[in-house]
PDB file of N, CA and C in Angstrom:
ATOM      1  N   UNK A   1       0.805  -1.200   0.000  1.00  0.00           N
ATOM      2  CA  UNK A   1       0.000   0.000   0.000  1.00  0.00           C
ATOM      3  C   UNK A   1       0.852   1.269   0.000  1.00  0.00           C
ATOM      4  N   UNK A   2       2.032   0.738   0.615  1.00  0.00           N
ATOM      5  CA  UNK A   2       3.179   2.283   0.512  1.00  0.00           C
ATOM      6  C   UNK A   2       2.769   2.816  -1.379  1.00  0.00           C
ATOM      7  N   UNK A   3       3.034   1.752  -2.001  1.00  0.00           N
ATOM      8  CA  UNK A   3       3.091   2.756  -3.115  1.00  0.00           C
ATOM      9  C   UNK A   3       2.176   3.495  -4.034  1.00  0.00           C
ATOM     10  N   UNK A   4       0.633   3.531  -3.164  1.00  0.00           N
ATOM     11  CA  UNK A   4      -0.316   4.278  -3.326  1.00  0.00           C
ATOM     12  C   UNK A   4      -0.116   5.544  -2.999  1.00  0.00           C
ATOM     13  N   UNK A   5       1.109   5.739  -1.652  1.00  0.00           N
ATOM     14  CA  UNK A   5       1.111   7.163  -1.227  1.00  0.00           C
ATOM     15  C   UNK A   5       1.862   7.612  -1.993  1.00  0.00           C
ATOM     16  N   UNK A   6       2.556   7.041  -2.454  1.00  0.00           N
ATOM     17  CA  UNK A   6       3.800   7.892  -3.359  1.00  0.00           C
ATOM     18  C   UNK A   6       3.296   8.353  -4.504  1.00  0.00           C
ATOM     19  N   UNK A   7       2.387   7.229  -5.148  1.00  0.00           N
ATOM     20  CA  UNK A   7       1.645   8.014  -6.296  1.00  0.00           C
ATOM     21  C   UNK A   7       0.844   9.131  -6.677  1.00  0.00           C
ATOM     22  N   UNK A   8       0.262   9.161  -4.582  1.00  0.00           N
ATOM     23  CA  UNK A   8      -0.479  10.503  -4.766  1.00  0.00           C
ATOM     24  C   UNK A   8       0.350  11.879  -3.806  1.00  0.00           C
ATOM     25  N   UNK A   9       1.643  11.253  -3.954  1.00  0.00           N
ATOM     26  CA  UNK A   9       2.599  12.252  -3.523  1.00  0.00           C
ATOM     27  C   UNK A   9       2.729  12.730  -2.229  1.00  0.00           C
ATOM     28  N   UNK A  10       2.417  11.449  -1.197  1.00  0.00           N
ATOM     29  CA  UNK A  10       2.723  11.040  -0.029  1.00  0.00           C
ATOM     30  C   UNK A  10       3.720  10.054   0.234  1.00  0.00           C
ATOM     31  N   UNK A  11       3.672   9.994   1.871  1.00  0.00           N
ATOM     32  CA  UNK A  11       4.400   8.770   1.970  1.00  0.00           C
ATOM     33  C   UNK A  11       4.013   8.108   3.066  1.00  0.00           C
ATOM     34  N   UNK A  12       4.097   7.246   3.306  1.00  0.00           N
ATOM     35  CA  UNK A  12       4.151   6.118   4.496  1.00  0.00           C
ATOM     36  C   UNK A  12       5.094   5.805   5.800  1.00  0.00           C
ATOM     37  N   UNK A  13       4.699   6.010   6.910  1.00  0.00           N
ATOM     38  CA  UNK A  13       5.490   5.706   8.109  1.00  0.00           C
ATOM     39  C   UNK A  13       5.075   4.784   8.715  1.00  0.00           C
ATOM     40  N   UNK A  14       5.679   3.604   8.957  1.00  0.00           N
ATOM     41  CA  UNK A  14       5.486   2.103  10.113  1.00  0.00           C
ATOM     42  C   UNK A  14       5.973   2.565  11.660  1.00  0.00           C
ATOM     43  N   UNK A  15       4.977   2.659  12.478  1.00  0.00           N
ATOM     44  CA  UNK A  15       5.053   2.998  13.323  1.00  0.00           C
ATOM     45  C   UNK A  15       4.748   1.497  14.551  1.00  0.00           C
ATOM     46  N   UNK A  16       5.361   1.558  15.485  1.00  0.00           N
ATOM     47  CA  UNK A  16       5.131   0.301  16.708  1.00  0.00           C
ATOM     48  C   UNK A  16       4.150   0.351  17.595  1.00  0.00           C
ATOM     49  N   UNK A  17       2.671   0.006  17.737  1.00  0.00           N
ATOM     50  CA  UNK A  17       1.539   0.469  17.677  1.00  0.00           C
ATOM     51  C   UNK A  17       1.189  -0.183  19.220  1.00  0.00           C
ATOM     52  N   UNK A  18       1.999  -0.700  20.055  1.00  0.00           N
ATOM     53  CA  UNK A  18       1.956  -0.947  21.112  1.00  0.00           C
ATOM     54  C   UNK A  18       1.971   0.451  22.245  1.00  0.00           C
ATOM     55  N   UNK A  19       0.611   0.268  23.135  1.00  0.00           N
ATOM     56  CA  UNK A  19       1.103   1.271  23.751  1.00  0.00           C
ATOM     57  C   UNK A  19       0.082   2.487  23.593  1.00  0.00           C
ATOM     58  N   UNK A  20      -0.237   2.142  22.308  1.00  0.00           N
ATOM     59  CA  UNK A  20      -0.797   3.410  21.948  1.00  0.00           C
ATOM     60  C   UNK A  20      -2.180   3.970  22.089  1.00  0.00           C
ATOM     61  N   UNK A  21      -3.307   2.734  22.550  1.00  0.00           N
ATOM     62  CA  UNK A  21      -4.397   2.855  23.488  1.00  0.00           C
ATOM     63  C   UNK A  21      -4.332   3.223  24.570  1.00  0.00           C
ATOM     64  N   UNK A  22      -3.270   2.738  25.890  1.00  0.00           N
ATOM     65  CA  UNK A  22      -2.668   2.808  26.839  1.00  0.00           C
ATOM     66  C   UNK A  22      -2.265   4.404  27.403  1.00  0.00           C
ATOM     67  N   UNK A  23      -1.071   4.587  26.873  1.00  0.00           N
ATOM     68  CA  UNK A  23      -0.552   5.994  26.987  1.00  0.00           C
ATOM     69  C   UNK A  23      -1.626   7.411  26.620  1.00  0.00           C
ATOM     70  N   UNK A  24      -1.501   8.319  26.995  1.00  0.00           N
ATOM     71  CA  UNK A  24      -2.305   9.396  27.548  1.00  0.00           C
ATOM     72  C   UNK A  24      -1.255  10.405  26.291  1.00  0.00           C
ATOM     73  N   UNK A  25      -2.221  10.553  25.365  1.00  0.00           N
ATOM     74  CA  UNK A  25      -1.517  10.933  24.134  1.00  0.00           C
ATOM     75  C   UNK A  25      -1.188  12.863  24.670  1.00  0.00           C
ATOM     76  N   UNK A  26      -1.600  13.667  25.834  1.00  0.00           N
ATOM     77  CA  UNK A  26      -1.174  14.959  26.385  1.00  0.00           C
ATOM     78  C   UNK A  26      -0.137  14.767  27.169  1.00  0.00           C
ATOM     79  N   UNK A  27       0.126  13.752  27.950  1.00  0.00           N
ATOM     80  CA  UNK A  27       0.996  13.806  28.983  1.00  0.00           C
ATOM     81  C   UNK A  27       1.842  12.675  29.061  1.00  0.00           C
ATOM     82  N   UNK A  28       1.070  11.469  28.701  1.00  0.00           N
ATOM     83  CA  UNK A  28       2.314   9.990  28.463  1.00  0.00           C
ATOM     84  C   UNK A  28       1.500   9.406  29.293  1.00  0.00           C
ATOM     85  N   UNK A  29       1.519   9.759  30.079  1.00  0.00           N
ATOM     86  CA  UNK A  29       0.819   8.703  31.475  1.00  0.00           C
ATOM     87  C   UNK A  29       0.640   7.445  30.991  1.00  0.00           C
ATOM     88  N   UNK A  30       0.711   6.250  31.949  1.00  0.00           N
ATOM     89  CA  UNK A  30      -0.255   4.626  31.329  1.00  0.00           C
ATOM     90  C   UNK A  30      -1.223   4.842  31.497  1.00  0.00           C
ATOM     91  N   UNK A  31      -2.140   4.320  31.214  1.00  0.00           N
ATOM     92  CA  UNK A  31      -3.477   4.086  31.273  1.00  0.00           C
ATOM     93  C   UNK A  31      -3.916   2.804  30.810  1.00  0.00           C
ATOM     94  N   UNK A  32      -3.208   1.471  31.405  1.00  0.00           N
ATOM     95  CA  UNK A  32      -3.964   0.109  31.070  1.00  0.00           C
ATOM     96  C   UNK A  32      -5.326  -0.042  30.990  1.00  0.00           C
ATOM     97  N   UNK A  33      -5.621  -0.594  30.216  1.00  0.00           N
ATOM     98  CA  UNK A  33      -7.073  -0.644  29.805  1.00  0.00           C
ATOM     99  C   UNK A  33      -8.052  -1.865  29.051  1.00  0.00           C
ATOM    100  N   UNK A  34      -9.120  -2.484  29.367  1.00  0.00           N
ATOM    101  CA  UNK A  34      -9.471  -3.581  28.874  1.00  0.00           C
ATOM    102  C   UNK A  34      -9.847  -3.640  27.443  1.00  0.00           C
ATOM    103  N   UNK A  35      -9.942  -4.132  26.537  1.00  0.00           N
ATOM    104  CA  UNK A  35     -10.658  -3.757  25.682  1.00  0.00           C
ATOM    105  C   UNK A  35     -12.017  -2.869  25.715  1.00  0.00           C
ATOM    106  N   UNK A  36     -12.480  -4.003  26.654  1.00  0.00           N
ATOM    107  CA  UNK A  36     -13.945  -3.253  26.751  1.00  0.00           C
ATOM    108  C   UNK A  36     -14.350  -1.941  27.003  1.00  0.00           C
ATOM    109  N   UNK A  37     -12.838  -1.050  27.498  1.00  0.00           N
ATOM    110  CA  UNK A  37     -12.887   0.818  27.519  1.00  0.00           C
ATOM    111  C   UNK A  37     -13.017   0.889  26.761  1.00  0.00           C
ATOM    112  N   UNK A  38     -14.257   1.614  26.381  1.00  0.00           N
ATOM    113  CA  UNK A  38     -13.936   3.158  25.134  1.00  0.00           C
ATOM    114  C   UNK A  38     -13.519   4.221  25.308  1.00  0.00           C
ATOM    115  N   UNK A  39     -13.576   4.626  26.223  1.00  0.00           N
ATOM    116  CA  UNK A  39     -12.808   5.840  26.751  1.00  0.00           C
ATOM    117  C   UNK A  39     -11.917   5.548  27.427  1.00  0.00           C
ATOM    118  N   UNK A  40     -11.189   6.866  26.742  1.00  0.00           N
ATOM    119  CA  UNK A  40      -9.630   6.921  27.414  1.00  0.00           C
ATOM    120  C   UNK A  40      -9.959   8.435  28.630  1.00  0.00           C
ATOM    121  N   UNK A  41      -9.627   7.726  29.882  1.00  0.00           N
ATOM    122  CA  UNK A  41      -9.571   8.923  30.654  1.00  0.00           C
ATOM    123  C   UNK A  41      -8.619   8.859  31.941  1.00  0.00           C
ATOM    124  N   UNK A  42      -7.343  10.209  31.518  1.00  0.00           N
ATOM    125  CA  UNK A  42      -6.014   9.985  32.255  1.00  0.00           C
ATOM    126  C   UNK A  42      -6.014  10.949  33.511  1.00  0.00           C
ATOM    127  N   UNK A  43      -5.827   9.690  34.718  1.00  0.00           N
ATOM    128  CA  UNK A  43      -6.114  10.386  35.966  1.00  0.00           C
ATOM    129  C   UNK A  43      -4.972  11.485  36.171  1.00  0.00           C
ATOM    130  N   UNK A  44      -3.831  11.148  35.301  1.00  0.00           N
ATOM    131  CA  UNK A  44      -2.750  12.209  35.756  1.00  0.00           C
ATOM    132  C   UNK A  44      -2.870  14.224  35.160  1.00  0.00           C
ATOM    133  N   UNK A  45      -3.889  13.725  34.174  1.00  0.00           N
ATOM    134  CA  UNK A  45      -3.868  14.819  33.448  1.00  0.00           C
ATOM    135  C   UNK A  45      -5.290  15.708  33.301  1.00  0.00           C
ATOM    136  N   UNK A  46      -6.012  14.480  33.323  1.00  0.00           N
ATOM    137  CA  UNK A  46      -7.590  14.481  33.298  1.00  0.00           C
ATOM    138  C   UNK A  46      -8.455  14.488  31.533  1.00  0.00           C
ATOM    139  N   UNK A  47      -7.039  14.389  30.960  1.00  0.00           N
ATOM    140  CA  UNK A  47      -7.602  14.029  29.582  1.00  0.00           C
ATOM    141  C   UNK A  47      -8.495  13.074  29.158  1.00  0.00           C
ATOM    142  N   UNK A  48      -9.985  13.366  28.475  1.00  0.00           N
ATOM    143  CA  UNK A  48     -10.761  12.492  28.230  1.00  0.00           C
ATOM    144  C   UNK A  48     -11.445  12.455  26.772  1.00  0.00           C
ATOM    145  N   UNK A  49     -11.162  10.873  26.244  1.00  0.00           N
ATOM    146  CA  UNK A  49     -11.500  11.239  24.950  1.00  0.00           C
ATOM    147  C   UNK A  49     -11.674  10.124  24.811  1.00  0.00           C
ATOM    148  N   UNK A  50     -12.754   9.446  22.869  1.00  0.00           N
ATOM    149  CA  UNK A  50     -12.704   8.436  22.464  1.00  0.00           C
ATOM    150  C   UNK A  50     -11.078   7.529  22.924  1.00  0.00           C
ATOM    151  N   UNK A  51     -11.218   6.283  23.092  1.00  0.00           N
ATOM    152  CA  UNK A  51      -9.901   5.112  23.049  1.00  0.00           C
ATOM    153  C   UNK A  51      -9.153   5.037  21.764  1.00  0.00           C
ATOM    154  N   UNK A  52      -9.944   5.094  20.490  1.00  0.00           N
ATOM    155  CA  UNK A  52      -9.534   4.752  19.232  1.00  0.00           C
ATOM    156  C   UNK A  52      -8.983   6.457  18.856  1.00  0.00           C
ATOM    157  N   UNK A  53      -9.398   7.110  19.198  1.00  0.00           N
ATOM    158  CA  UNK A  53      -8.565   8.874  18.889  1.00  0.00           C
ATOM    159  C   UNK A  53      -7.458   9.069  19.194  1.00  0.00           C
ATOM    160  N   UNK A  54      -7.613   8.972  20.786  1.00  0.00           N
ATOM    161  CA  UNK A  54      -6.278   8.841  21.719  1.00  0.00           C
ATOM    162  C   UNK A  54      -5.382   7.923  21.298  1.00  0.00           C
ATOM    163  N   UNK A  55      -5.587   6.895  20.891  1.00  0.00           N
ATOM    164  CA  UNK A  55      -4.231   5.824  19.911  1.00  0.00           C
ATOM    165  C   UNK A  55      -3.968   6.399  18.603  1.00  0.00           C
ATOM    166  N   UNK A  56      -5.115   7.171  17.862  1.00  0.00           N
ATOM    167  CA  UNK A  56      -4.450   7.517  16.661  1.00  0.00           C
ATOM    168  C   UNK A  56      -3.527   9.006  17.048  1.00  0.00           C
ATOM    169  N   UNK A  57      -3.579   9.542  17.989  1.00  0.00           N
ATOM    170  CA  UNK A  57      -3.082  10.932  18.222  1.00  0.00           C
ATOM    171  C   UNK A  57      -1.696  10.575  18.504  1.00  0.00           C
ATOM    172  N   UNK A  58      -1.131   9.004  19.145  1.00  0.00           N
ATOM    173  CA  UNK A  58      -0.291   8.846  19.794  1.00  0.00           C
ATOM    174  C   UNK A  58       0.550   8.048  18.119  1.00  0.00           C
ATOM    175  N   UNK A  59      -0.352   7.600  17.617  1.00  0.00           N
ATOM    176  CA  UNK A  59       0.460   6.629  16.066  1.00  0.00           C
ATOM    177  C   UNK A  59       1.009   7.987  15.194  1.00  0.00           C
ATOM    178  N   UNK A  60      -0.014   9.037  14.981  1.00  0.00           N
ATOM    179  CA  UNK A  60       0.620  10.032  14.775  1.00  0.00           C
ATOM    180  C   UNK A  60       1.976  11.192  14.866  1.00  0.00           C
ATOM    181  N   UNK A  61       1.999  10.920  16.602  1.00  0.00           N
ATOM    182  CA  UNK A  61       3.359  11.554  16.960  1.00  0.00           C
ATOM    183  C   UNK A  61       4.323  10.218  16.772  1.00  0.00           C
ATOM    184  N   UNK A  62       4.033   9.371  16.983  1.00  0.00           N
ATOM    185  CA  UNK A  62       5.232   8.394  16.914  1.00  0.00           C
ATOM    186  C   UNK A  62       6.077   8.781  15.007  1.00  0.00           C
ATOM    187  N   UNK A  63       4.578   8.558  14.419  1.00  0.00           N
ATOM    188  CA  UNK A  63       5.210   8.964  12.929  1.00  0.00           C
ATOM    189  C   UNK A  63       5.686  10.087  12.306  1.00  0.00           C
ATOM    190  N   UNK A  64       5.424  11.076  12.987  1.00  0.00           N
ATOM    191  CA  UNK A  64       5.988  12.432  13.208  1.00  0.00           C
ATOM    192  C   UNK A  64       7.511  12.358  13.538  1.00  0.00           C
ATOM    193  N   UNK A  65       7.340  11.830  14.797  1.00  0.00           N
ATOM    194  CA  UNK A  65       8.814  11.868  15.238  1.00  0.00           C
ATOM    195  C   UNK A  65       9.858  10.816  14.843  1.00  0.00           C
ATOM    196  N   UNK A  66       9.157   9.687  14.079  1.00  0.00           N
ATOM    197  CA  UNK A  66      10.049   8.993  12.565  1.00  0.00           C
ATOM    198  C   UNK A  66      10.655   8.314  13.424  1.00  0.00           C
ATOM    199  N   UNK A  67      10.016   7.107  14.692  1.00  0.00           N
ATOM    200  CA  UNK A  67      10.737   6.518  15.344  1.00  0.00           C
ATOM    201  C   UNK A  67      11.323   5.193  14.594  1.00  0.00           C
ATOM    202  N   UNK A  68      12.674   4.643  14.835  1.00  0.00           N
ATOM    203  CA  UNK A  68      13.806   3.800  14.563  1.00  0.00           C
ATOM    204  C   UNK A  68      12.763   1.779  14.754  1.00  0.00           C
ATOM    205  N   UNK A  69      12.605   1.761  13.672  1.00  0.00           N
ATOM    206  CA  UNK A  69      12.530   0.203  14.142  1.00  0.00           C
ATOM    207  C   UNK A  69      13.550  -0.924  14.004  1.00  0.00           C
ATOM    208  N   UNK A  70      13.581  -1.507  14.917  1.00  0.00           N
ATOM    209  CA  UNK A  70      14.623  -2.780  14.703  1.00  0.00           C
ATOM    210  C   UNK A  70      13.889  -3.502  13.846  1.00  0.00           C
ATOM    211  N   UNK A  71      15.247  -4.018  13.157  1.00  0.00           N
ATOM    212  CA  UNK A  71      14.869  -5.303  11.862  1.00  0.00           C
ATOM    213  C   UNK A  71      14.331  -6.065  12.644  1.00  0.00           C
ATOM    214  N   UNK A  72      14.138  -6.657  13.438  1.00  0.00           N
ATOM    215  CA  UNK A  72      12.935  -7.890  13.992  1.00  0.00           C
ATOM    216  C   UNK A  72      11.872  -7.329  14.200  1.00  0.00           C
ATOM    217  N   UNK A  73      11.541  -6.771  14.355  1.00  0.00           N
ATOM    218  CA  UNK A  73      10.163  -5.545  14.441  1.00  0.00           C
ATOM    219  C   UNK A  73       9.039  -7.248  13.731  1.00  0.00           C
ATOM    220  N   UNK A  74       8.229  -7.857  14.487  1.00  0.00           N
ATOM    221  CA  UNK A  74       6.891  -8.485  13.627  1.00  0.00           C
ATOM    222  C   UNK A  74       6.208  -7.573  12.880  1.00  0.00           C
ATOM    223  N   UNK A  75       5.721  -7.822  11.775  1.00  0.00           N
ATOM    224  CA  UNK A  75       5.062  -7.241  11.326  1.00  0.00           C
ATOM    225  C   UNK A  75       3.624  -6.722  12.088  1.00  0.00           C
ATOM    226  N   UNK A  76       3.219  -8.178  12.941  1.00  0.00           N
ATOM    227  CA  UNK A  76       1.639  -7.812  13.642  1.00  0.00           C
ATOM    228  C   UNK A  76       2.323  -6.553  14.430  1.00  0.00           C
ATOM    229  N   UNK A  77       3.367  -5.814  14.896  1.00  0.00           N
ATOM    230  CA  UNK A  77       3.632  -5.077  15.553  1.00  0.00           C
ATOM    231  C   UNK A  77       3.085  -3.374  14.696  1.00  0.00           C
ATOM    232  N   UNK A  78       2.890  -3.504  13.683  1.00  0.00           N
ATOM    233  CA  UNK A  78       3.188  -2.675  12.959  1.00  0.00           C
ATOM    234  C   UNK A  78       1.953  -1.689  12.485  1.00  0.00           C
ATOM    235  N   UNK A  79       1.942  -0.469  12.565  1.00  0.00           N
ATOM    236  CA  UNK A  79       0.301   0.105  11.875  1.00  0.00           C
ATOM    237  C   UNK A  79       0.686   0.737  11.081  1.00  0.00           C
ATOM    238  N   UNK A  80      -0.281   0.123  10.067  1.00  0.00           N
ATOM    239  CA  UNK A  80       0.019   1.237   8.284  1.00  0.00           C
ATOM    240  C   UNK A  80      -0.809   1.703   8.225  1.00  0.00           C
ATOM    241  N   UNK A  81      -1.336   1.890   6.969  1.00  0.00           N
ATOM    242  CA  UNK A  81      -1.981   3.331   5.766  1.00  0.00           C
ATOM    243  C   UNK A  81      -3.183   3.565   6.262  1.00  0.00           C
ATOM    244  N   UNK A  82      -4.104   2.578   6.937  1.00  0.00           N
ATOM    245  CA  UNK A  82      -5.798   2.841   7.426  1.00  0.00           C
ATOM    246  C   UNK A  82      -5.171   3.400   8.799  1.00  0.00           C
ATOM    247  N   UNK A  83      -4.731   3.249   9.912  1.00  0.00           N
ATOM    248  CA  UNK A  83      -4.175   3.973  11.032  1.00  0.00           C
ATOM    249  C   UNK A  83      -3.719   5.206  10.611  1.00  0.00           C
ATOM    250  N   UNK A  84      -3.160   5.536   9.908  1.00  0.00           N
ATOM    251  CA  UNK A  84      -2.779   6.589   9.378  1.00  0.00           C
ATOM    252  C   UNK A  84      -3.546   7.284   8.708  1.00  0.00           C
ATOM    253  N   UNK A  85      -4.009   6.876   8.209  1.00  0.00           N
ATOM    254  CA  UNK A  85      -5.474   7.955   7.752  1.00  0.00           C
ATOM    255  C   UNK A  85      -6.007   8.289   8.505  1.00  0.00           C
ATOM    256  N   UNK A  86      -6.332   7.687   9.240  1.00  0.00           N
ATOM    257  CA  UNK A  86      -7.160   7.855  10.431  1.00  0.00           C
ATOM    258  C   UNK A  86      -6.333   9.188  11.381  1.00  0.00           C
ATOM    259  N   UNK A  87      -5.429   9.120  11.979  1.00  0.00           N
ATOM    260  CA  UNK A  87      -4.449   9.856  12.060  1.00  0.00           C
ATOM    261  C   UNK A  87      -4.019  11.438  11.171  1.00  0.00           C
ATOM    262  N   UNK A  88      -4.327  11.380  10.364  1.00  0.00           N
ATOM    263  CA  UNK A  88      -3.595  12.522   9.418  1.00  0.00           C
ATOM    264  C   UNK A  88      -5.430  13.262   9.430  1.00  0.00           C
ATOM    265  N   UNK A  89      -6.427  12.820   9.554  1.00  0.00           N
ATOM    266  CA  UNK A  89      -7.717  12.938   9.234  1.00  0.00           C
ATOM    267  C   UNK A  89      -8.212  13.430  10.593  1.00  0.00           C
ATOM    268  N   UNK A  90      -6.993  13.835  11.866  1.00  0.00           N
ATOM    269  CA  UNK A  90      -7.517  14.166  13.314  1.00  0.00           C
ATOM    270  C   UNK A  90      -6.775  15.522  12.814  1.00  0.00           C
ATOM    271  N   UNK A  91      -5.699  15.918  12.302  1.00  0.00           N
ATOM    272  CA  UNK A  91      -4.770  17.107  12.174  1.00  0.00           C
ATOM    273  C   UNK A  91      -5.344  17.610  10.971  1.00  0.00           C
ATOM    274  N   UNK A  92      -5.807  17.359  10.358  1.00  0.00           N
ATOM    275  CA  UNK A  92      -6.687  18.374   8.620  1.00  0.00           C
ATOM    276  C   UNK A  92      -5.418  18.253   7.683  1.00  0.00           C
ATOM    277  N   UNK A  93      -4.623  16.992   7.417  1.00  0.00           N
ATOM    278  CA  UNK A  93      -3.147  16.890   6.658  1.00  0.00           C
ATOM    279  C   UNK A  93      -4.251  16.778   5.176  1.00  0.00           C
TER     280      UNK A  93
END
């Protein structure tokens, strides 16, 4: 799918997608959580928002900040082009 973005004169970042429900996309904080949360709400900060926002806000900065994967990286580790849309579609990219 990378080379859909390139065609329309984007590009693609693999980002490590662990974490990213969890963490408190204003402040970092954990925030373990069952599936069954939909909301993300961080006692350290008091940030409260959809679960699935708050992970794309956090896949976002990770791909922003163009983090380093190791060659063993699994692939199931990995979120592409629909996360990212999703993502680029919270900032008006």
């Amino acid at each position: 799918m990378a080379f859909k973005a390139e065609e329309a004169g984007k590009y693609t970042s693999f980002v490590v997608a662990n974490g990213t429900s969890a963490d408190c996309n204003i402040c970092g904080f954990p925030v373990p959580k069952d599936l069954s949360v939909r909301t993300h709400i961080c006692p350290n900060c008091g940030n409260v928002e959809d679960r699935d926002v708050n992970a794309a806000k956090n896949i976002l900065r990770r791909a922003i900040i163009g983090q380093e994967l190791p060659e063993s990286t699994p692939v199931e580790m990995l979120v592409g082009a629909s996360a990212k849309q999703e993502a680029t579609l919270l900032v008006g990219w």
